[in-house]
Protein backbone atom coordinates (compact mmCIF):
# COMPACT_ATOMS: atom_id res chain seq x y z
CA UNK A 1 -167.79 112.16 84.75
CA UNK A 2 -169.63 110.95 81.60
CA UNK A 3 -172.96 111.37 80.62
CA UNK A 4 -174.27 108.17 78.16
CA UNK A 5 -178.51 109.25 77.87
CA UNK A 6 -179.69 110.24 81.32
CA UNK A 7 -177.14 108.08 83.24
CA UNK A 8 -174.37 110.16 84.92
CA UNK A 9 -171.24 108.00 85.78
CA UNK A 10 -167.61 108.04 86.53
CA UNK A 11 -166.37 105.00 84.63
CA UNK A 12 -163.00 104.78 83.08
CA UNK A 13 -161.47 103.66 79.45
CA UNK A 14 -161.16 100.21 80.66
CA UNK A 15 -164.64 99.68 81.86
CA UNK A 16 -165.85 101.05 78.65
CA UNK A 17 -163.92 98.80 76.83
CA UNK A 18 -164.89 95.69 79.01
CA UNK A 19 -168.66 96.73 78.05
CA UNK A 20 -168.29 97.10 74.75
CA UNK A 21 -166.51 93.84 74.54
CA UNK A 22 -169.24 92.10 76.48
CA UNK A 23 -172.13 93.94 73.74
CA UNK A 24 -169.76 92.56 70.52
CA UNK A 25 -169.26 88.56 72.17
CA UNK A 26 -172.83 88.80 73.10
CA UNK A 27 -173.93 89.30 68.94
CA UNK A 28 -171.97 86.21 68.52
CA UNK A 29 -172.23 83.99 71.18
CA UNK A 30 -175.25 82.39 73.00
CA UNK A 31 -173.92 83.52 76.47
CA UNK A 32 -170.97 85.62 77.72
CA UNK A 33 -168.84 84.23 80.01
CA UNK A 34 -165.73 85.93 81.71
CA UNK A 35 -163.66 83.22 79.55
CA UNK A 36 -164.79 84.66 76.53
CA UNK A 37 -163.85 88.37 77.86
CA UNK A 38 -160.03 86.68 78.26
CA UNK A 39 -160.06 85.15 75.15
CA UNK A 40 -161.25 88.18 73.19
CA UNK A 41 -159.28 90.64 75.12
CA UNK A 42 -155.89 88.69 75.63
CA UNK A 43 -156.28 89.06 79.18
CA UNK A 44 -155.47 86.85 82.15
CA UNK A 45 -158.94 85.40 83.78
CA UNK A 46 -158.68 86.80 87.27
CA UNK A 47 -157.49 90.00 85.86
CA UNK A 48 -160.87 89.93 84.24
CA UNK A 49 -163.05 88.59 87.33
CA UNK A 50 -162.30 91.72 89.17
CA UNK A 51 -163.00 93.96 86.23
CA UNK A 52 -166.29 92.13 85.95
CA UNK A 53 -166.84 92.38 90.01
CA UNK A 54 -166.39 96.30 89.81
CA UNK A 55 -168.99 96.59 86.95
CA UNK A 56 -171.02 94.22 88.35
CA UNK A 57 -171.21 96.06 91.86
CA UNK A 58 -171.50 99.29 89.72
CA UNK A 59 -174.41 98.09 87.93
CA UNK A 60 -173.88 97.38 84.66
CA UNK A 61 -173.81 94.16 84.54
CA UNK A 62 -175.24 91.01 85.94
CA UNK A 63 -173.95 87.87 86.04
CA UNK A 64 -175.66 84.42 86.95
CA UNK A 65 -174.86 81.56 89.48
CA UNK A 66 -173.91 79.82 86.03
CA UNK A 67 -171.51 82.61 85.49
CA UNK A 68 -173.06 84.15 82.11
CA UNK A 69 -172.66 87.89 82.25
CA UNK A 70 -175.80 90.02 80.65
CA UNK A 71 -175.44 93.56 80.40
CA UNK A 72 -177.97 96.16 83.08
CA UNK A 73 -179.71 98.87 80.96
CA UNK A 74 -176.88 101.13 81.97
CA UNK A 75 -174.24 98.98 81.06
CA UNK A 76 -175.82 98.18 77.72
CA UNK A 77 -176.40 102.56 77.10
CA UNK A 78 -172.62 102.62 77.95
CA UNK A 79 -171.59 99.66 75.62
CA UNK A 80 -173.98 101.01 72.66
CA UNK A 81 -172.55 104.54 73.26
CA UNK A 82 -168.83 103.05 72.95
CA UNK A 83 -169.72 100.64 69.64
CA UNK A 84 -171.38 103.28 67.70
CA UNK A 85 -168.56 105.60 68.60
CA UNK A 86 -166.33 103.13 67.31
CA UNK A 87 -167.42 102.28 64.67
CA UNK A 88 -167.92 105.26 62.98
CA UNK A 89 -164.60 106.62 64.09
CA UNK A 90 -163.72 103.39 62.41
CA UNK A 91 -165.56 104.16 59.40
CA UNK A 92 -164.36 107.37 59.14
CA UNK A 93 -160.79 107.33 59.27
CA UNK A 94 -160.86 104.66 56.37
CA UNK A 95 -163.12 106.93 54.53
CA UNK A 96 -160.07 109.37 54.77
CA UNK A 97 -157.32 107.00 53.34
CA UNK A 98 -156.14 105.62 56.91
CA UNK A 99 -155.24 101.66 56.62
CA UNK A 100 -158.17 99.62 58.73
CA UNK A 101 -155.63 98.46 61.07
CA UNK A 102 -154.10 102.05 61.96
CA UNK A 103 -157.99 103.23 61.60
CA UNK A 104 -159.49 100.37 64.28
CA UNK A 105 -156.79 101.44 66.52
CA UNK A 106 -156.90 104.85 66.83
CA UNK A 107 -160.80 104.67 66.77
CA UNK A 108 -160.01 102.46 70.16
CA UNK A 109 -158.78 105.70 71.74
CA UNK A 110 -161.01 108.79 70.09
CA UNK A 111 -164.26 106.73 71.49
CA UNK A 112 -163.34 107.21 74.80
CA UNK A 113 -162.53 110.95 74.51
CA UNK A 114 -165.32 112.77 72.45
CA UNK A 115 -167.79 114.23 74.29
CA UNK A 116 -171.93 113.56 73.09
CA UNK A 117 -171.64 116.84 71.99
CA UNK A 118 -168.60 116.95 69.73
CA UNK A 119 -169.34 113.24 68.70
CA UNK A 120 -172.56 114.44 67.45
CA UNK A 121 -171.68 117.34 65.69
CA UNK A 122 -168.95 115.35 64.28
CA UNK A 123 -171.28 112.51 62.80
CA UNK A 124 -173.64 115.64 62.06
CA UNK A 125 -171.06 117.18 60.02
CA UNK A 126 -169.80 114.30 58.08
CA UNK A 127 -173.75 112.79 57.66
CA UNK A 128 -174.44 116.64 55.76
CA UNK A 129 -170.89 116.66 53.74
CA UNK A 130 -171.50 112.86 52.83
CA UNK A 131 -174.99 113.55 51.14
CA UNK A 132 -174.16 116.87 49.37
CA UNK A 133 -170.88 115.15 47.66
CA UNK A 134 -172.90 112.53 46.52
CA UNK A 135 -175.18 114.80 43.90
């Protein structure tokens, strides 16, 4: 079980990764639509319906008779959680000489992993290290 804020919940790499996904298409498009998901994702559409059914029953997201799909409060915690994670694990590994390509991938796994407390003593550590190196 995961803890994102004050919201307990058992939610696996996948979901994550569907949130996420839904947060990133949702800064550039006007309205996410399980299309979009499949497009972005290279995934079949009715593999992504019943990903989208699960998280919807689950609470995280909504989606309208129109079939746009917004992000709950929880789901967006969840997806913010995931991006920031990923991005600086992102960051961070090309900081260290890793190629972007090699560094986006492996920053796809270590977001799922960390827990809040490693992840912040990580970003912690490196926020500290960064600024003293600098004068």
């Amino acid at each position: 079980m995961k803890k994102a804020g004050n919201i307990y919940m058992n939610i696996n790499e996948s979901a994550e990764d569907y949130l996420e996904t839904i947060l990133i298409l949702s800064k550039k498009l006007p309205v996410v639509r399980s299309v979009d998901i499949a497009n972005e994702l290279g995934f079949k559409k009715p593999s992504i319906s019943v990903a989208m059914k699960k998280l919807r029953e689950a609470g995280h997201i909504t989606v309208t008779d129109a079939g746009f799909i917004y992000l709950t409060d929880s789901g967006k915690e969840i997806a913010d959680m995931i991006y920031e994670r990923h991005e600086f694990m992102s960051q961070f590994l090309m900081k260290l000489g890793v190629p972007e390509n090699i560094a986006t991938a492996d920053a796809c796994h270590m977001e799922h992993v960390f827990s809040k407390e490693s992840f912040q003593a990580l970003k912690d550590y490196v926020q500290k290290h960064e600024v003293s190196d600098s004068v």
